[in-house]
N, C-alpha and C. Protein backbone atom coordinates (compact mmCIF):
# COMPACT_ATOMS: atom_id res chain seq x y z
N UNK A 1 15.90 16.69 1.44
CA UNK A 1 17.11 16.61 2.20
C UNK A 1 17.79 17.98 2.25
N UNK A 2 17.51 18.58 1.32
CA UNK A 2 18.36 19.98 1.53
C UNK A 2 17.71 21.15 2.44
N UNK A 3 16.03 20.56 2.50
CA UNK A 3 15.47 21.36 3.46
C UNK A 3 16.07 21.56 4.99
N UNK A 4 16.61 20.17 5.31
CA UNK A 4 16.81 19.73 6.17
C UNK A 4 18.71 20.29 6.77
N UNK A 5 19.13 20.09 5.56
CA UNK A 5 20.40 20.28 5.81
C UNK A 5 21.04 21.17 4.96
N UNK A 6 20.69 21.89 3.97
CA UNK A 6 21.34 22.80 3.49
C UNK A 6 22.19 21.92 1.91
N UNK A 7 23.29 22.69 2.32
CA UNK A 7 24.62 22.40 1.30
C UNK A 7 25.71 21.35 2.18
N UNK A 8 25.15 21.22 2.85
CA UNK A 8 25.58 20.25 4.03
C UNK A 8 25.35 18.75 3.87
N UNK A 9 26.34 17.57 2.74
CA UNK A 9 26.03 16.93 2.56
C UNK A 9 26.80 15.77 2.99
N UNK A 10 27.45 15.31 4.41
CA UNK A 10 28.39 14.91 4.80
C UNK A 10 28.05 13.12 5.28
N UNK A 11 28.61 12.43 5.33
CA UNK A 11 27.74 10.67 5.64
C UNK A 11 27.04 10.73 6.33
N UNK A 12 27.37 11.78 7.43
CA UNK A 12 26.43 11.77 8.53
C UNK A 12 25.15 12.37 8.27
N UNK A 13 25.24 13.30 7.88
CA UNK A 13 23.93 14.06 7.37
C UNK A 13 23.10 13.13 6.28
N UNK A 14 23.25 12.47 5.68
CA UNK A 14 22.78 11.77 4.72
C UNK A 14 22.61 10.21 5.91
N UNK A 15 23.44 9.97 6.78
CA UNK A 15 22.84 8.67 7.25
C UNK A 15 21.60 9.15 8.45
N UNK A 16 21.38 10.08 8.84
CA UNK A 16 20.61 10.60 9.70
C UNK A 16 19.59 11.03 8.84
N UNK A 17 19.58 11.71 7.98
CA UNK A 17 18.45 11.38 6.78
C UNK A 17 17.69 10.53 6.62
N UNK A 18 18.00 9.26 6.38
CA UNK A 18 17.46 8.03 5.26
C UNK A 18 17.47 7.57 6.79
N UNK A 19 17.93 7.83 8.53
CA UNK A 19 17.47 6.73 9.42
C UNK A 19 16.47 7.24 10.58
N UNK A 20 16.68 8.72 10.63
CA UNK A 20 15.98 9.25 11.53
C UNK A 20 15.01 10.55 11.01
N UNK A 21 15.41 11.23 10.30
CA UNK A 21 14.15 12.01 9.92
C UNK A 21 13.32 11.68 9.32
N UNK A 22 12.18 12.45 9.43
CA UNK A 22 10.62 12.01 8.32
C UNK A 22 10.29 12.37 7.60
N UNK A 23 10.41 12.24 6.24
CA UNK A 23 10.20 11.58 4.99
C UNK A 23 9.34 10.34 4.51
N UNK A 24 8.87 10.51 3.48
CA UNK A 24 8.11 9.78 2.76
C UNK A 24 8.68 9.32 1.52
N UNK A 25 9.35 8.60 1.41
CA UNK A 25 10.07 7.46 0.07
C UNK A 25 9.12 7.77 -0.81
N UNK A 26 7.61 7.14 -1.18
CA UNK A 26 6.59 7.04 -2.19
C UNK A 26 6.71 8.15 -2.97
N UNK A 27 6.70 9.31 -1.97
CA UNK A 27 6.54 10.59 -2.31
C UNK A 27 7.82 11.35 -2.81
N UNK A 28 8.83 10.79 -2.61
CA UNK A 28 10.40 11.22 -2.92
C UNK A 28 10.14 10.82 -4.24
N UNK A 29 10.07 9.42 -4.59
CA UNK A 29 10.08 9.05 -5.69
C UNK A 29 9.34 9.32 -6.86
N UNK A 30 8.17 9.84 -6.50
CA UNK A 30 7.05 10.08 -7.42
C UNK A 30 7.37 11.82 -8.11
N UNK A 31 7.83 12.38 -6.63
CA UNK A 31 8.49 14.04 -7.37
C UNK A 31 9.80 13.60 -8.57
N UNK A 32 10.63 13.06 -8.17
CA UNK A 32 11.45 12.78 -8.60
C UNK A 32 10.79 12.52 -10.24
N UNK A 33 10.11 11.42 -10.07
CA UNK A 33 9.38 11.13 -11.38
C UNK A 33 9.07 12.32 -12.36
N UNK A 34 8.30 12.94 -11.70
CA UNK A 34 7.72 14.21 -11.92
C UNK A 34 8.78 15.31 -12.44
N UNK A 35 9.78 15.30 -11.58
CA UNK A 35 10.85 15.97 -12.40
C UNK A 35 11.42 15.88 -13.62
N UNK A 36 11.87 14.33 -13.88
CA UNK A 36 12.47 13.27 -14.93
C UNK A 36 11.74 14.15 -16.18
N UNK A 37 10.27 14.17 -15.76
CA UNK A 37 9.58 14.07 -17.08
C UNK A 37 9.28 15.34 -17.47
N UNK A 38 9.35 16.41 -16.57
CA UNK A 38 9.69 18.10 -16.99
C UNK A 38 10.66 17.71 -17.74
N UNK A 39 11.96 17.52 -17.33
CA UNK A 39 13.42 17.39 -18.06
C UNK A 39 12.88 17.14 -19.27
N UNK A 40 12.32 15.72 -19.19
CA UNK A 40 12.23 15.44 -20.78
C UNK A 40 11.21 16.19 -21.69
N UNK A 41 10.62 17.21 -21.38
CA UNK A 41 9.92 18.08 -22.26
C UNK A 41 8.54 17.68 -21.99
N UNK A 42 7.98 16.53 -21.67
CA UNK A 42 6.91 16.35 -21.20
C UNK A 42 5.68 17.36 -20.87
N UNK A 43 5.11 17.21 -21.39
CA UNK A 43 3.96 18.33 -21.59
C UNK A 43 2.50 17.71 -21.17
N UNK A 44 1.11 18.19 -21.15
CA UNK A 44 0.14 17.88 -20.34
C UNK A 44 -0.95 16.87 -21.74
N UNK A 45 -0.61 18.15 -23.31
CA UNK A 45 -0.98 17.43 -24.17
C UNK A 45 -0.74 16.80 -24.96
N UNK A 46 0.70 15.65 -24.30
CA UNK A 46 1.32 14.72 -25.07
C UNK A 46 0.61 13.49 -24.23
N UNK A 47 0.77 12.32 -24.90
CA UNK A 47 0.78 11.07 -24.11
C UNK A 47 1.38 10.03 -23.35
N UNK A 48 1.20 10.19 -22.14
CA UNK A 48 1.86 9.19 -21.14
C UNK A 48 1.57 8.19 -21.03
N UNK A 49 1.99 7.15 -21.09
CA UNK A 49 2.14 5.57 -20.28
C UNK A 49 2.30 5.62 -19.79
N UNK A 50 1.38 4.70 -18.73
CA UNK A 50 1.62 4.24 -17.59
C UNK A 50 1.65 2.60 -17.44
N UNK A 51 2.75 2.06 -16.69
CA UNK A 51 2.98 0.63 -16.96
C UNK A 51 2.33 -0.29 -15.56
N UNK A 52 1.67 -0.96 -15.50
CA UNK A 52 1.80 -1.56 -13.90
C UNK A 52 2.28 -2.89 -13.96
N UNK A 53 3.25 -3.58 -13.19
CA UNK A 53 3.62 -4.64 -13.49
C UNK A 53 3.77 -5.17 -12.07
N UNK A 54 3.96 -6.60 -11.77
CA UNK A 54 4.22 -6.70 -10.38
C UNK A 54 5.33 -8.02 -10.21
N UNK A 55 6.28 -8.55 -9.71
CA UNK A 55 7.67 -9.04 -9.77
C UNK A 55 7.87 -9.79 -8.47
N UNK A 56 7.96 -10.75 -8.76
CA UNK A 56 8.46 -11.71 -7.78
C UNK A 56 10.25 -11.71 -8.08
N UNK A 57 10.71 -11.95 -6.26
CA UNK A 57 12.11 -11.80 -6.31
C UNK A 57 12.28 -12.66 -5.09
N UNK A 58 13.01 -13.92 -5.23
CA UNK A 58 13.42 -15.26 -4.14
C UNK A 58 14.24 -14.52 -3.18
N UNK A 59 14.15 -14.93 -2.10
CA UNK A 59 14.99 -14.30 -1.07
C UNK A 59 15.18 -15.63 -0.24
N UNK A 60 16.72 -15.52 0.20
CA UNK A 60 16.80 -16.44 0.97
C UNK A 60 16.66 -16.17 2.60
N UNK A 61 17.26 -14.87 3.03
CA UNK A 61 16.62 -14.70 4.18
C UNK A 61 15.88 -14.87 4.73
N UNK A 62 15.62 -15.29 6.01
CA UNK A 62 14.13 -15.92 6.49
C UNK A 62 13.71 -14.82 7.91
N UNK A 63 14.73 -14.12 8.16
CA UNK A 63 14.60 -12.71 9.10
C UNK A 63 14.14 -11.05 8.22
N UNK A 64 14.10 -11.22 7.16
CA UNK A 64 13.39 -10.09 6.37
C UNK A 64 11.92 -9.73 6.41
N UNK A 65 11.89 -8.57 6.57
CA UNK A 65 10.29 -8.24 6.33
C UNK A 65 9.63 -8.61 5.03
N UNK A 66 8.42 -8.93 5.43
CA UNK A 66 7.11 -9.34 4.51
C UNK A 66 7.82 -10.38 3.77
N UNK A 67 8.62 -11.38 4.01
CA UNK A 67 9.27 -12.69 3.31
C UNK A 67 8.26 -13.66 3.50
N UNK A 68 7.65 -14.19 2.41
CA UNK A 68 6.54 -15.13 2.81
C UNK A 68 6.72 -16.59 1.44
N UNK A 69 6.24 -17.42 1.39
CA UNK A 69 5.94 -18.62 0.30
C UNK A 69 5.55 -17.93 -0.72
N UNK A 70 5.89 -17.83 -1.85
CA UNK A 70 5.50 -17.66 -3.44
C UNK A 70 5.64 -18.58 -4.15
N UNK A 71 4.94 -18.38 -5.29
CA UNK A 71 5.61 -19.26 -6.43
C UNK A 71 5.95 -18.55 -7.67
N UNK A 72 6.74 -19.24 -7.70
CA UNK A 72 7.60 -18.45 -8.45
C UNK A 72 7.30 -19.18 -10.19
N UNK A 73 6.73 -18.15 -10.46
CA UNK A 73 6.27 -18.46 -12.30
C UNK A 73 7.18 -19.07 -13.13
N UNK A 74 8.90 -18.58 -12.83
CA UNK A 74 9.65 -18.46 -14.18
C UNK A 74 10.33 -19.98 -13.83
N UNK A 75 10.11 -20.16 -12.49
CA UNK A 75 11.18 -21.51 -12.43
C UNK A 75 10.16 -22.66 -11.72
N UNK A 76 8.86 -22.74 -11.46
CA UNK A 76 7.81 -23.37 -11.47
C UNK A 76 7.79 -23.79 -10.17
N UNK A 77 8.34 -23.26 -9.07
CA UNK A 77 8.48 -23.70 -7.61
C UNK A 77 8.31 -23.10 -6.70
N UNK A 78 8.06 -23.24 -5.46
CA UNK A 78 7.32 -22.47 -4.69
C UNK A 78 8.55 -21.91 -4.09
N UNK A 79 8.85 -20.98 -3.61
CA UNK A 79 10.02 -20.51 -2.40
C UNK A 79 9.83 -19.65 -1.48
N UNK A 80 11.22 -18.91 -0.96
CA UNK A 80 10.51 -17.96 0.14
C UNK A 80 10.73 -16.53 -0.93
N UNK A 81 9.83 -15.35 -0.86
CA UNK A 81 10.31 -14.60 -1.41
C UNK A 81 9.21 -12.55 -1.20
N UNK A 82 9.64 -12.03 -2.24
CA UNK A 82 9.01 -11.00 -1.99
C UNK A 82 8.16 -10.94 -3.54
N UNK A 83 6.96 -10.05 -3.41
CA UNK A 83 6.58 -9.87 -4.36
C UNK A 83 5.69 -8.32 -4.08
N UNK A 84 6.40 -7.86 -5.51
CA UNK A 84 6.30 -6.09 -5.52
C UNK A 84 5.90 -5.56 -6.51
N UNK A 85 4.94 -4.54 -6.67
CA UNK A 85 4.22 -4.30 -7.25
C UNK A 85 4.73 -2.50 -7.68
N UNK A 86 4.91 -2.63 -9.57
CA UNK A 86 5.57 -1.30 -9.99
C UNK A 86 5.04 -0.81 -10.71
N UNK A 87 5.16 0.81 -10.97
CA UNK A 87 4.23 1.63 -11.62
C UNK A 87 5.24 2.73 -12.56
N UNK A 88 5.16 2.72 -13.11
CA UNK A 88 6.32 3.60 -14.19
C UNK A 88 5.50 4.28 -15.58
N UNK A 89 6.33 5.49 -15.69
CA UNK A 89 5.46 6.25 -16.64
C UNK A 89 6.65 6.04 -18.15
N UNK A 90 5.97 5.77 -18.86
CA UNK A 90 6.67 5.80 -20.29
C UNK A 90 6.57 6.84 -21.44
N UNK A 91 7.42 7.58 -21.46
CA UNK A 91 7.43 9.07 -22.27
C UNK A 91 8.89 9.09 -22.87
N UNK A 92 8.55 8.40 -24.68
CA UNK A 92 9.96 8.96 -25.75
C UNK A 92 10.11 7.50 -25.29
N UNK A 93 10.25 6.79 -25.27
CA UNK A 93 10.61 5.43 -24.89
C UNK A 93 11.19 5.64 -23.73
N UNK A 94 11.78 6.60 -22.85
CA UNK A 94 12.34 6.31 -21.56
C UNK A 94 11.11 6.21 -20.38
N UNK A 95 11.35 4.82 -19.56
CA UNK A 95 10.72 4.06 -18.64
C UNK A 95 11.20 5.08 -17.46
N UNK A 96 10.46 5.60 -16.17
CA UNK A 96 10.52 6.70 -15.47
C UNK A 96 10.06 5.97 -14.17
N UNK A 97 10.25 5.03 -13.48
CA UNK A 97 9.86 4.52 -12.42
C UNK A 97 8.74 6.02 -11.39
N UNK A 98 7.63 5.20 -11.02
CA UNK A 98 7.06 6.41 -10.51
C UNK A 98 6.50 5.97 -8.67
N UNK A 99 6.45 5.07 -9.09
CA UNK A 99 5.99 3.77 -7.41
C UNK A 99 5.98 2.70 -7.44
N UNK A 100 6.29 2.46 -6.31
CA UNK A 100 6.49 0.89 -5.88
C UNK A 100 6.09 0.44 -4.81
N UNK A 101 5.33 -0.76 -4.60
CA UNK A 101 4.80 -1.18 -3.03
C UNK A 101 5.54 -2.96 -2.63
N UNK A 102 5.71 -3.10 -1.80
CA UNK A 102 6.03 -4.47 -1.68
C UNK A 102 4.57 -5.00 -1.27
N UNK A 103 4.37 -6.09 -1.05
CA UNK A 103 2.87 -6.68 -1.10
C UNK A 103 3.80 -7.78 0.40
N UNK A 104 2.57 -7.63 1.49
CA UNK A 104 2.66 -8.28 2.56
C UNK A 104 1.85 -9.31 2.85
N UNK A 105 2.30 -10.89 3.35
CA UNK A 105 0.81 -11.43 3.34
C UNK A 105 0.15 -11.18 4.83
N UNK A 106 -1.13 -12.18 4.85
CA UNK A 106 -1.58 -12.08 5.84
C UNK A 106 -0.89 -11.97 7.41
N UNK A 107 -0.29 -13.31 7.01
CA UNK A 107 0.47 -13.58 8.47
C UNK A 107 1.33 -12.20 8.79
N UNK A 108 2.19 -12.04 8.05
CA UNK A 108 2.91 -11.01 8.27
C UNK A 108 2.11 -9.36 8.47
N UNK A 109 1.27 -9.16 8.11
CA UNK A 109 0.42 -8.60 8.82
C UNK A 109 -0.27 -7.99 9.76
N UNK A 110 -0.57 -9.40 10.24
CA UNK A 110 -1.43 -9.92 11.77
C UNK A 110 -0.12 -9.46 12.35
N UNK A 111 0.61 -9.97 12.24
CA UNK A 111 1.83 -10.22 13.12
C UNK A 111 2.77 -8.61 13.37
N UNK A 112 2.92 -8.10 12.39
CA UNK A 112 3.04 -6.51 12.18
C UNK A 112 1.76 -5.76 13.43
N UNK A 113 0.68 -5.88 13.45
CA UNK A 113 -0.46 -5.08 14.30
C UNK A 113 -0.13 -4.77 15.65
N UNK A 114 0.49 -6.50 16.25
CA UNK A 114 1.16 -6.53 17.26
C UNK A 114 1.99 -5.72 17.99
N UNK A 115 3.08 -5.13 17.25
CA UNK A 115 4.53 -4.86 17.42
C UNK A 115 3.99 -3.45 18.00
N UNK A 116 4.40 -2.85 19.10
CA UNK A 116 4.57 -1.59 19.73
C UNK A 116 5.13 -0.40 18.75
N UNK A 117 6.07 -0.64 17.94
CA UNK A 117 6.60 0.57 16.84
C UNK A 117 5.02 0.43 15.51
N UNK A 118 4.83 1.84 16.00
CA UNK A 118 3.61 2.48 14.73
C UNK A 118 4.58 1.85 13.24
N UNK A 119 5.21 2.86 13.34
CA UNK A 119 6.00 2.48 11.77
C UNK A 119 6.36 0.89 11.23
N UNK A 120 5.80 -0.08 12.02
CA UNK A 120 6.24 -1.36 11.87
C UNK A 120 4.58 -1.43 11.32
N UNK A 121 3.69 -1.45 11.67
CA UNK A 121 2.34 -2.29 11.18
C UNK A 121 1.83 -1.82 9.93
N UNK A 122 1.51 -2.68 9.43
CA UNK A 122 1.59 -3.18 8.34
C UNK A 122 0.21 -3.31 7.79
N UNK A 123 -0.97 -2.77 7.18
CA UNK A 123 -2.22 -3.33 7.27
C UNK A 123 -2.53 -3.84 5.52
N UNK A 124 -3.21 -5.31 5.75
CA UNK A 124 -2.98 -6.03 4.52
C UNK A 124 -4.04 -5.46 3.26
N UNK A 125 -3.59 -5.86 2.44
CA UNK A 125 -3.82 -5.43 0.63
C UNK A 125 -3.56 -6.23 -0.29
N UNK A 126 -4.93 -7.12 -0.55
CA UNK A 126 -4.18 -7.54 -1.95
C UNK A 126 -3.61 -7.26 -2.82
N UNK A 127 -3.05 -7.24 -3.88
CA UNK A 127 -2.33 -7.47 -5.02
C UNK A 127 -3.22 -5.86 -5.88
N UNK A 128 -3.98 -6.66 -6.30
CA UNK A 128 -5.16 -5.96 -6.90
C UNK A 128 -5.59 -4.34 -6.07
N UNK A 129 -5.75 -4.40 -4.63
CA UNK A 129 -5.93 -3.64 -4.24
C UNK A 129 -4.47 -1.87 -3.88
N UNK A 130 -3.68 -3.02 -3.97
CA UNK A 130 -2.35 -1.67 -3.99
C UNK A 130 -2.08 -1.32 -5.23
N UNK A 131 -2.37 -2.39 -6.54
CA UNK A 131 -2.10 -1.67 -7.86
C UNK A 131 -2.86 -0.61 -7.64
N UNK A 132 -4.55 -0.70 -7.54
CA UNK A 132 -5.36 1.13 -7.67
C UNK A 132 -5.41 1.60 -6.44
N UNK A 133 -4.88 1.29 -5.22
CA UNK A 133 -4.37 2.78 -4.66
C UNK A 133 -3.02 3.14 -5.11
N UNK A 134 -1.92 2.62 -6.26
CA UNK A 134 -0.82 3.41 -6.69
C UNK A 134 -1.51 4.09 -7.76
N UNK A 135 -2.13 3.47 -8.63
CA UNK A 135 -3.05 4.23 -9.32
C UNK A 135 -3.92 5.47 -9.44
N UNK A 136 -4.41 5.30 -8.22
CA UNK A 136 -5.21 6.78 -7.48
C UNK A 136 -4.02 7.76 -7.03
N UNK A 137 -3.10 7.37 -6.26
CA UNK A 137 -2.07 8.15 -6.08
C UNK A 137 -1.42 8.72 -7.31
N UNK A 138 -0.78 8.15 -8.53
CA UNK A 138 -0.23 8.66 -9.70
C UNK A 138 -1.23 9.68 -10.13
N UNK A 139 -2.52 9.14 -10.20
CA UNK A 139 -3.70 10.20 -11.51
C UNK A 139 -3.89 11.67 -11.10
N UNK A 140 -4.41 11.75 -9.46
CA UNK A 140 -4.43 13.31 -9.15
C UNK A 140 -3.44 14.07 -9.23
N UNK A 141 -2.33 13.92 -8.43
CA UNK A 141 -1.65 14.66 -8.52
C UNK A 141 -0.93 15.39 -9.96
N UNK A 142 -1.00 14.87 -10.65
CA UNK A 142 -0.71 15.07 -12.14
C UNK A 142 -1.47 16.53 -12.86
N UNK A 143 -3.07 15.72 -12.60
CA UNK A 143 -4.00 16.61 -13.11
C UNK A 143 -4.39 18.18 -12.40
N UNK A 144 -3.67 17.86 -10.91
CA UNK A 144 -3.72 19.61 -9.77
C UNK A 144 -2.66 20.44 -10.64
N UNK A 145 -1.73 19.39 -10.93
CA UNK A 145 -0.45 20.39 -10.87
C UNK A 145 -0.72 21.23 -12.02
N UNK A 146 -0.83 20.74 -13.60
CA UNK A 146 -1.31 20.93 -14.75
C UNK A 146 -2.28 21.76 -14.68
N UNK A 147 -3.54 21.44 -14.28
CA UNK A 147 -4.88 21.86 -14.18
C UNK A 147 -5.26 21.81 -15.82
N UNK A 148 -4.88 21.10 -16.60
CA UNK A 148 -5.27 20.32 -17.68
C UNK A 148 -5.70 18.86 -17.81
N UNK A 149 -6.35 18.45 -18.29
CA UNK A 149 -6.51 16.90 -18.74
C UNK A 149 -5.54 16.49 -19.53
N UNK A 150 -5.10 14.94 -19.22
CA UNK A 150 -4.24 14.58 -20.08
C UNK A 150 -4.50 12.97 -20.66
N UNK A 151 -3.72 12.56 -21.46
CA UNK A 151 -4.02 11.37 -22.38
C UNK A 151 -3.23 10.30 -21.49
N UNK A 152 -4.06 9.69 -20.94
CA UNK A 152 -2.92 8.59 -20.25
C UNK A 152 -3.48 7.28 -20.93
N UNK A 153 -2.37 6.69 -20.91
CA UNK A 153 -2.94 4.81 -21.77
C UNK A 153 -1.88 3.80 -20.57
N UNK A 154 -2.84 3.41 -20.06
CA UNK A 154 -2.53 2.27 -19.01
C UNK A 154 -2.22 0.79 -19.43
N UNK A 155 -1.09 0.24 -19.09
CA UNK A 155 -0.60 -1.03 -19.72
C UNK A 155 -0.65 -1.41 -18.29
N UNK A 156 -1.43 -3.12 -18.62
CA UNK A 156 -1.49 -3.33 -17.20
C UNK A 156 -1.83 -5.21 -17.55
N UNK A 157 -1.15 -6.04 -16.60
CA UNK A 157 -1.49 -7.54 -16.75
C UNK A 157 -3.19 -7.75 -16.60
N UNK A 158 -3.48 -8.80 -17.42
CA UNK A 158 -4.60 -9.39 -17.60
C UNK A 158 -5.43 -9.66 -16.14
N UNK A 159 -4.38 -9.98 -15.17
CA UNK A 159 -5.23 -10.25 -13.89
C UNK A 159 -5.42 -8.74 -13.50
N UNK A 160 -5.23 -7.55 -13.98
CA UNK A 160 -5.12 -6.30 -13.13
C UNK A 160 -6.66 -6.21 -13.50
N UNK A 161 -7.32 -6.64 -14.77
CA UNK A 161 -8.27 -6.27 -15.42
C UNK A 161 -9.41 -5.60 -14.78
N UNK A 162 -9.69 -6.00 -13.58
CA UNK A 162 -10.92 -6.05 -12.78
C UNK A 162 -10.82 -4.46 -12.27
N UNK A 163 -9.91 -3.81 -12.34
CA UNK A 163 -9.44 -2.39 -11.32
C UNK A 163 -10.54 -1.74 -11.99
């Protein structure tokens, strides 16, 4: 944003930001990450965690993107909802959010391919399959920047097992 605008940080400049210029969120967030963990002293031959977890969240809206039927584990019922898939690095005990994907189903999808706006379609991924492309995305970039090897220990649910 400052490339963009300087010292120039006014609503407008910031709502024209986040609605009309191009940017990449994934990638905002993951520098960001990347920063966090300079700050914290973070070094190449210490050890990082990496967490993958993935979160169901009920939504009642029925006009929201990728809103589809889940079930929902904690309260044993099916509803409408989102389910998102997170990747966070753990260094000193502080949790460092590093990516996040929302998970789309089919229908919504198909139905995304349709739509005339590029930035609307949507092409589908299981569960399984966006955990290791966040995965592939976190590991390189790490190891260019460094140009060291480092100790990573991956915490990850029992169904991730197969990656």
């Amino acid at each position: 944003m400052t490339k963009l605008f300087g010292s120039r940080r006014t609503r407008q400049a910031v709502a024209h930001f986040l609605t009309q210029a191009e940017w990449n969120a994934p990638e905002l967030l993951y520098e960001n990450a990347l920063d966090t963990l300079r700050n914290l002293g973070w070094t190449s031959n210490e050890t990082l965690y990496l967490v993958l977890d993935d979160t169901q969240k009920q939504k009642r809206g029925k006009q929201m993107d990728a809103v589809s039927k889940i079930f929902l584990h904690a309260e044993k019922a099916y509803a409408n909802g989102h389910t998102i898939v997170g990747l966070a690095f753990v260094y000193r005990s502080v949790v460092v959010p590093c990516a996040i994907r929302l998970w789309a189903s089919k229908d919504y999808c198909t139905k995304s391919q349709r739509s005339s706006n590029k930035h609307e379609n949507v092409d589908f991924k299981k569960l399984t399959e966006l955990a290791a492309e966040m995965l592939e995305t976190v590991k390189m970039p790490l190891q260019k920047k460094d140009y060291r090897p480092f100790r990573q220990v991956l915490f990850v649910r029992r169904s991730y097992a197969s990656l």
